[in-house]
C-alpha atoms as a PDB file:
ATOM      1  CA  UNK A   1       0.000   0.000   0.000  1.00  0.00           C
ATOM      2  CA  UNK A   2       3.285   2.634   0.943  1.00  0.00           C
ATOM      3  CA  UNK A   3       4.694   1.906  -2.407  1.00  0.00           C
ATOM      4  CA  UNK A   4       5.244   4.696  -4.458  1.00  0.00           C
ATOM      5  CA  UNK A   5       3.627   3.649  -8.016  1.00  0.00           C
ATOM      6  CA  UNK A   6       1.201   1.532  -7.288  1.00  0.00           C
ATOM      7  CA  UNK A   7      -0.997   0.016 -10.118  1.00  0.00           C
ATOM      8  CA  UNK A   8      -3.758   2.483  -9.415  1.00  0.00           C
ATOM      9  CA  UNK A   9      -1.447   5.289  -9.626  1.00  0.00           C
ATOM     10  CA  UNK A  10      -0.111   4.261 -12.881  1.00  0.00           C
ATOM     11  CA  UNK A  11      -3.419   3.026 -14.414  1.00  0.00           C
ATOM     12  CA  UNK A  12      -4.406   6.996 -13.601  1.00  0.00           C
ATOM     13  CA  UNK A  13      -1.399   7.959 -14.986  1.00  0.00           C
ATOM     14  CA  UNK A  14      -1.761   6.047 -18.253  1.00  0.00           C
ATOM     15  CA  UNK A  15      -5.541   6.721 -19.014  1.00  0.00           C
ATOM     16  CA  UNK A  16      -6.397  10.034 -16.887  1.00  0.00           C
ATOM     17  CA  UNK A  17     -10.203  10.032 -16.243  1.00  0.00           C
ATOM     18  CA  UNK A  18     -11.453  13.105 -16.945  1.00  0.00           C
ATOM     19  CA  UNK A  19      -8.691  14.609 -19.085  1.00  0.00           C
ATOM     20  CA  UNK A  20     -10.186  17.302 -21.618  1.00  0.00           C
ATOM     21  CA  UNK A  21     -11.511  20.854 -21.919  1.00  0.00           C
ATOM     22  CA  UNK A  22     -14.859  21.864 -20.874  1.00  0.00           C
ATOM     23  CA  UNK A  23     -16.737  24.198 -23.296  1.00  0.00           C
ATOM     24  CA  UNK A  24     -19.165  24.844 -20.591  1.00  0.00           C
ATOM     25  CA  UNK A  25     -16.948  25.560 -17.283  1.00  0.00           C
ATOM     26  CA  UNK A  26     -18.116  28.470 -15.435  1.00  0.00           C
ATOM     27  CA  UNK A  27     -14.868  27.982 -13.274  1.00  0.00           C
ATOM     28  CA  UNK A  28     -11.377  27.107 -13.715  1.00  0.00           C
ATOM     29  CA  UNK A  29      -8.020  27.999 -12.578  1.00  0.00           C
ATOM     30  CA  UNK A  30      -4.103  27.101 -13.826  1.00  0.00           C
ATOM     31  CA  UNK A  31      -1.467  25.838 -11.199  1.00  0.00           C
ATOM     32  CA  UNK A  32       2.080  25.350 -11.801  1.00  0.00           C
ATOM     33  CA  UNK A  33       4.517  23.026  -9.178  1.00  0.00           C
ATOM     34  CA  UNK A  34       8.096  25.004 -10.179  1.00  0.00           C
ATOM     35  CA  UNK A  35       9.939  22.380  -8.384  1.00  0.00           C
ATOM     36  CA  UNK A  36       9.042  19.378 -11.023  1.00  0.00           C
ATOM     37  CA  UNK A  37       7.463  21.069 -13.715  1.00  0.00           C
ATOM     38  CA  UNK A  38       4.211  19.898 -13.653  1.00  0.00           C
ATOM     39  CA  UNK A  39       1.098  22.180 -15.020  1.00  0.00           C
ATOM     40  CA  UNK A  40      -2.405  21.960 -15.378  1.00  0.00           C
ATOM     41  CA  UNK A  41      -5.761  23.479 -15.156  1.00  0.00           C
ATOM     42  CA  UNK A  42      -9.032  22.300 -13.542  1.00  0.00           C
ATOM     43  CA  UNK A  43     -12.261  23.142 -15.263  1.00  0.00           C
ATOM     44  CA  UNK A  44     -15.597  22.950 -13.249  1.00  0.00           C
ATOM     45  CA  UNK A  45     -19.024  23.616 -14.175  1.00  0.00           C
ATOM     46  CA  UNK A  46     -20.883  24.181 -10.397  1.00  0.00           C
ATOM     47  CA  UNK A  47     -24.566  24.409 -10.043  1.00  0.00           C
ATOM     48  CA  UNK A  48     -26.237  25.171  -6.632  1.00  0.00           C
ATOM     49  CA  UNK A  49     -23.018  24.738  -4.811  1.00  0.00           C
ATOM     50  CA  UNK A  50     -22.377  21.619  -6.260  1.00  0.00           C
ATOM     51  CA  UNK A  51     -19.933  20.074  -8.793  1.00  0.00           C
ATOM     52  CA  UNK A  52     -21.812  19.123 -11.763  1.00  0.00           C
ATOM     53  CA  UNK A  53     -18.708  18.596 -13.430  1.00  0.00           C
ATOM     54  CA  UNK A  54     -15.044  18.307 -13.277  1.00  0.00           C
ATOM     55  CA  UNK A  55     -12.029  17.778 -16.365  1.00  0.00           C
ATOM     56  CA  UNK A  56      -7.965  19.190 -16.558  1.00  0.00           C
ATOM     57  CA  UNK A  57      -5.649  19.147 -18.918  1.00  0.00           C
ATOM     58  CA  UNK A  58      -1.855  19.709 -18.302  1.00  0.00           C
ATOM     59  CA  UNK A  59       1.432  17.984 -18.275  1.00  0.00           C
ATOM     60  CA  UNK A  60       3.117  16.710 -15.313  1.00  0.00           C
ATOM     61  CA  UNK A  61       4.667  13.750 -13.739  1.00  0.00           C
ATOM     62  CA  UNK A  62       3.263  10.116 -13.136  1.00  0.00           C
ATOM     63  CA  UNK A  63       2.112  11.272  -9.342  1.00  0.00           C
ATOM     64  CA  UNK A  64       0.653  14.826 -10.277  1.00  0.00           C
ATOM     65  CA  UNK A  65      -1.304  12.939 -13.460  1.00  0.00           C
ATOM     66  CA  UNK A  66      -2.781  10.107 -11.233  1.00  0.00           C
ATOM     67  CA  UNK A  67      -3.922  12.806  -8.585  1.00  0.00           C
ATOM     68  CA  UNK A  68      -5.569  14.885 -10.567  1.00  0.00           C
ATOM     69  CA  UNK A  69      -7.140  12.195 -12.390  1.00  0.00           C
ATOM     70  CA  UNK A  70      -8.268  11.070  -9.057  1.00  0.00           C
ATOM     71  CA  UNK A  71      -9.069  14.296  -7.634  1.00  0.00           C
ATOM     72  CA  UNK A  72     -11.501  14.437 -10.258  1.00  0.00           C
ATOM     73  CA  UNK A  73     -13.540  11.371 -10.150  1.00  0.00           C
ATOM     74  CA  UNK A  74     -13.555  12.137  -6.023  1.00  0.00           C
ATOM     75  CA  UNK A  75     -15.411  15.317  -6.086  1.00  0.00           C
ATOM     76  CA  UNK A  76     -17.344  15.140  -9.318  1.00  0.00           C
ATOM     77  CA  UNK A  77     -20.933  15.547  -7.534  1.00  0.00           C
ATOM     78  CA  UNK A  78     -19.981  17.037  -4.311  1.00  0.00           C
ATOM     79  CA  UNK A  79     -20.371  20.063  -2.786  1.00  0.00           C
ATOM     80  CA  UNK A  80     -18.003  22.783  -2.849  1.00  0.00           C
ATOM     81  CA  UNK A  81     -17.817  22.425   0.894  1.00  0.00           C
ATOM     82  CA  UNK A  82     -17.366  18.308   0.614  1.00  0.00           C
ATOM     83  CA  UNK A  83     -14.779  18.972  -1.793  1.00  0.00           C
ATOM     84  CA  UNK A  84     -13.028  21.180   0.701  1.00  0.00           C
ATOM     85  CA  UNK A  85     -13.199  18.740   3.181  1.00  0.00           C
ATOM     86  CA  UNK A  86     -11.649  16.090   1.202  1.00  0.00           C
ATOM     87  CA  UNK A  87      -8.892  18.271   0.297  1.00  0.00           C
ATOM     88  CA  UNK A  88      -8.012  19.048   4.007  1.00  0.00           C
ATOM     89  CA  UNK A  89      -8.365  14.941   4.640  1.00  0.00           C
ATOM     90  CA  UNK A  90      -6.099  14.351   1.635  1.00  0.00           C
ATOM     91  CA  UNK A  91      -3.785  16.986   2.415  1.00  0.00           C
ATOM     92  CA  UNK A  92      -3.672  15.810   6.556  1.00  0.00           C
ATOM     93  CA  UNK A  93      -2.981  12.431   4.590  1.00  0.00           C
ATOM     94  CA  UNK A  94       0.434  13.648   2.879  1.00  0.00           C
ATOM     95  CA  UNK A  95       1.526  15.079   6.043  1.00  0.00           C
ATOM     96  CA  UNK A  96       0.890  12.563   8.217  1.00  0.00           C
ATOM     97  CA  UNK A  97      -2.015  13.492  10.039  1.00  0.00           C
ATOM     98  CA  UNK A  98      -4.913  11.662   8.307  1.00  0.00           C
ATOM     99  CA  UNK A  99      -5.388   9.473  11.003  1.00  0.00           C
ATOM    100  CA  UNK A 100      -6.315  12.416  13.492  1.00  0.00           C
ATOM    101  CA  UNK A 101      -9.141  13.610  11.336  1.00  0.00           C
ATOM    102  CA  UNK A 102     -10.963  10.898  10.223  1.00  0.00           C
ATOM    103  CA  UNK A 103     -11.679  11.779   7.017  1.00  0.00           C
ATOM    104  CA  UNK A 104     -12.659   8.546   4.695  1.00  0.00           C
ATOM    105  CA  UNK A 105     -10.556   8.896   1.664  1.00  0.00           C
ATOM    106  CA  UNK A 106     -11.777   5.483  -0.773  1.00  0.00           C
ATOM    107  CA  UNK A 107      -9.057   5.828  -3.588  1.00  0.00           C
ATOM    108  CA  UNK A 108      -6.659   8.084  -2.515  1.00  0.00           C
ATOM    109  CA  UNK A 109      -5.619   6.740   0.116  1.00  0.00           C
ATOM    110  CA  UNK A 110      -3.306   5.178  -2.086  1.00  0.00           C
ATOM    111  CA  UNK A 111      -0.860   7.994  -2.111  1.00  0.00           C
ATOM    112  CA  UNK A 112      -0.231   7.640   1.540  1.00  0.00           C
ATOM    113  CA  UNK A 113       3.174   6.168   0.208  1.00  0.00           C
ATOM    114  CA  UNK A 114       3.637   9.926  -1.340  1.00  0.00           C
ATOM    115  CA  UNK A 115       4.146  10.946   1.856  1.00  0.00           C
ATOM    116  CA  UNK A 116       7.491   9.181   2.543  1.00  0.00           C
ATOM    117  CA  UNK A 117       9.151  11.545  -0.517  1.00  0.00           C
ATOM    118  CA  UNK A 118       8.287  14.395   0.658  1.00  0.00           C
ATOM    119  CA  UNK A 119       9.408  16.478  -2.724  1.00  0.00           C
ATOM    120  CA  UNK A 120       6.499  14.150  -4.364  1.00  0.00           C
ATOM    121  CA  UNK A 121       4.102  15.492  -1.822  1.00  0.00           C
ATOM    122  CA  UNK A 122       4.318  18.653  -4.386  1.00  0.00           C
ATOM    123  CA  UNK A 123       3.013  16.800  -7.292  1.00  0.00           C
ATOM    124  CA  UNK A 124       0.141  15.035  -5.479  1.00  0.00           C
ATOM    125  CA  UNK A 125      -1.722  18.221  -4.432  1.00  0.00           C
ATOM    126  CA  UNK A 126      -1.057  20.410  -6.917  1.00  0.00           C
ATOM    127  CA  UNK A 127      -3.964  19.736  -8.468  1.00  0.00           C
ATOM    128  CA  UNK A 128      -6.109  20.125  -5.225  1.00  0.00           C
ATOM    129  CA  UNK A 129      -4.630  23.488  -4.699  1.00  0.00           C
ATOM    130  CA  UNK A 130      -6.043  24.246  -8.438  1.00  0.00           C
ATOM    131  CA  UNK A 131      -8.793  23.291  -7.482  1.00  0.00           C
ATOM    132  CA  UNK A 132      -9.608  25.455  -4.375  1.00  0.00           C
ATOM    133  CA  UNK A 133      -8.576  28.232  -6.752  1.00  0.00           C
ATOM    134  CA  UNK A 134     -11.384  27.112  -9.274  1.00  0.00           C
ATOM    135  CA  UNK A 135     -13.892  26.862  -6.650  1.00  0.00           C
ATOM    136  CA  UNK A 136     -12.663  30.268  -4.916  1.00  0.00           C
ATOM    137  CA  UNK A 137     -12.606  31.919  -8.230  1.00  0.00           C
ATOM    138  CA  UNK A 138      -9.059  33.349  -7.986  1.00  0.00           C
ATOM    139  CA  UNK A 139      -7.234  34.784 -11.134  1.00  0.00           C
ATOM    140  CA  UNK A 140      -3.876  33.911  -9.569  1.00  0.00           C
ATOM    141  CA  UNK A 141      -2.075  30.496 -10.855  1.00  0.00           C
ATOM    142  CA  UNK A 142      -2.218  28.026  -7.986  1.00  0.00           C
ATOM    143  CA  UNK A 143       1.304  27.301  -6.987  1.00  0.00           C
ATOM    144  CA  UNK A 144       2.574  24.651  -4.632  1.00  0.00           C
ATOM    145  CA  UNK A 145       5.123  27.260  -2.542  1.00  0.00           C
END
């Protein structure tokens, strides 16, 4: 379960779910990880607080891919506020502290192995970050510094 690229991860990272542009976004936001390179940007269509729907695009590496592909299938349906809270539970994840907050992850948990490298931790929430811009509406590129 700790290993780094686990079959899940590289499934994601092979055939991203969710991996084109939205024509009918009403949100979306660009985020950039300077440390590996990574890019992308999360489109979201929300209705009545809720996320109707969810794509990216970008180029990054093998973790930042699988996340975001992830990310996506997570929160497609879910409030803006349950999205929130699954980012905090992810993030608490990364940095050891998932365990404290009780947050039920399903999927994601597999990147608990992330955690052990922490320059990888980077590339696993950029996209999250992204997407609490998109839902916040900020003009700024998400960043992971």
């Amino acid at each position: 379960m700790k290993e780094l690229y686990q079959e899940i991860i590289l499934d994601h990272n092979r055939r991203p779910r969710n991996c084109y542009v939205m024509d009918c976004a009403n949100r979306s936001a660009d985020g950039h990880n300077p440390l590996c390179g990574d890019t992308v940007r999360v489109y979201l269509r929300i209705e009545g607080g809720r996320i109707e729907e969810i794509s990216f695009q970008g180029s990054g590496c093998a973790i930042c891919t699988a996340s975001t592909s992830l990310m996506t299938e997570s929160v497609k349906g879910k409030t803006v506020d349950q999205a929130k809270h699954l980012f905090d539970g992810f993030h608490h994840m990364l940095t050891g502290l998932a365990e404290e907050q009780g947050v039920p992850l399903g999927k994601l948990q597999v990147f608990e192995g992330v955690r052990e490298y922490p320059v990888r931790v980077k590339c696993a929430t950029l996209a999250w970050h992204t997407l609490n811009a998109a839902m916040k509406g900020e003009d700024a590129p998400a960043t992971t510094e």
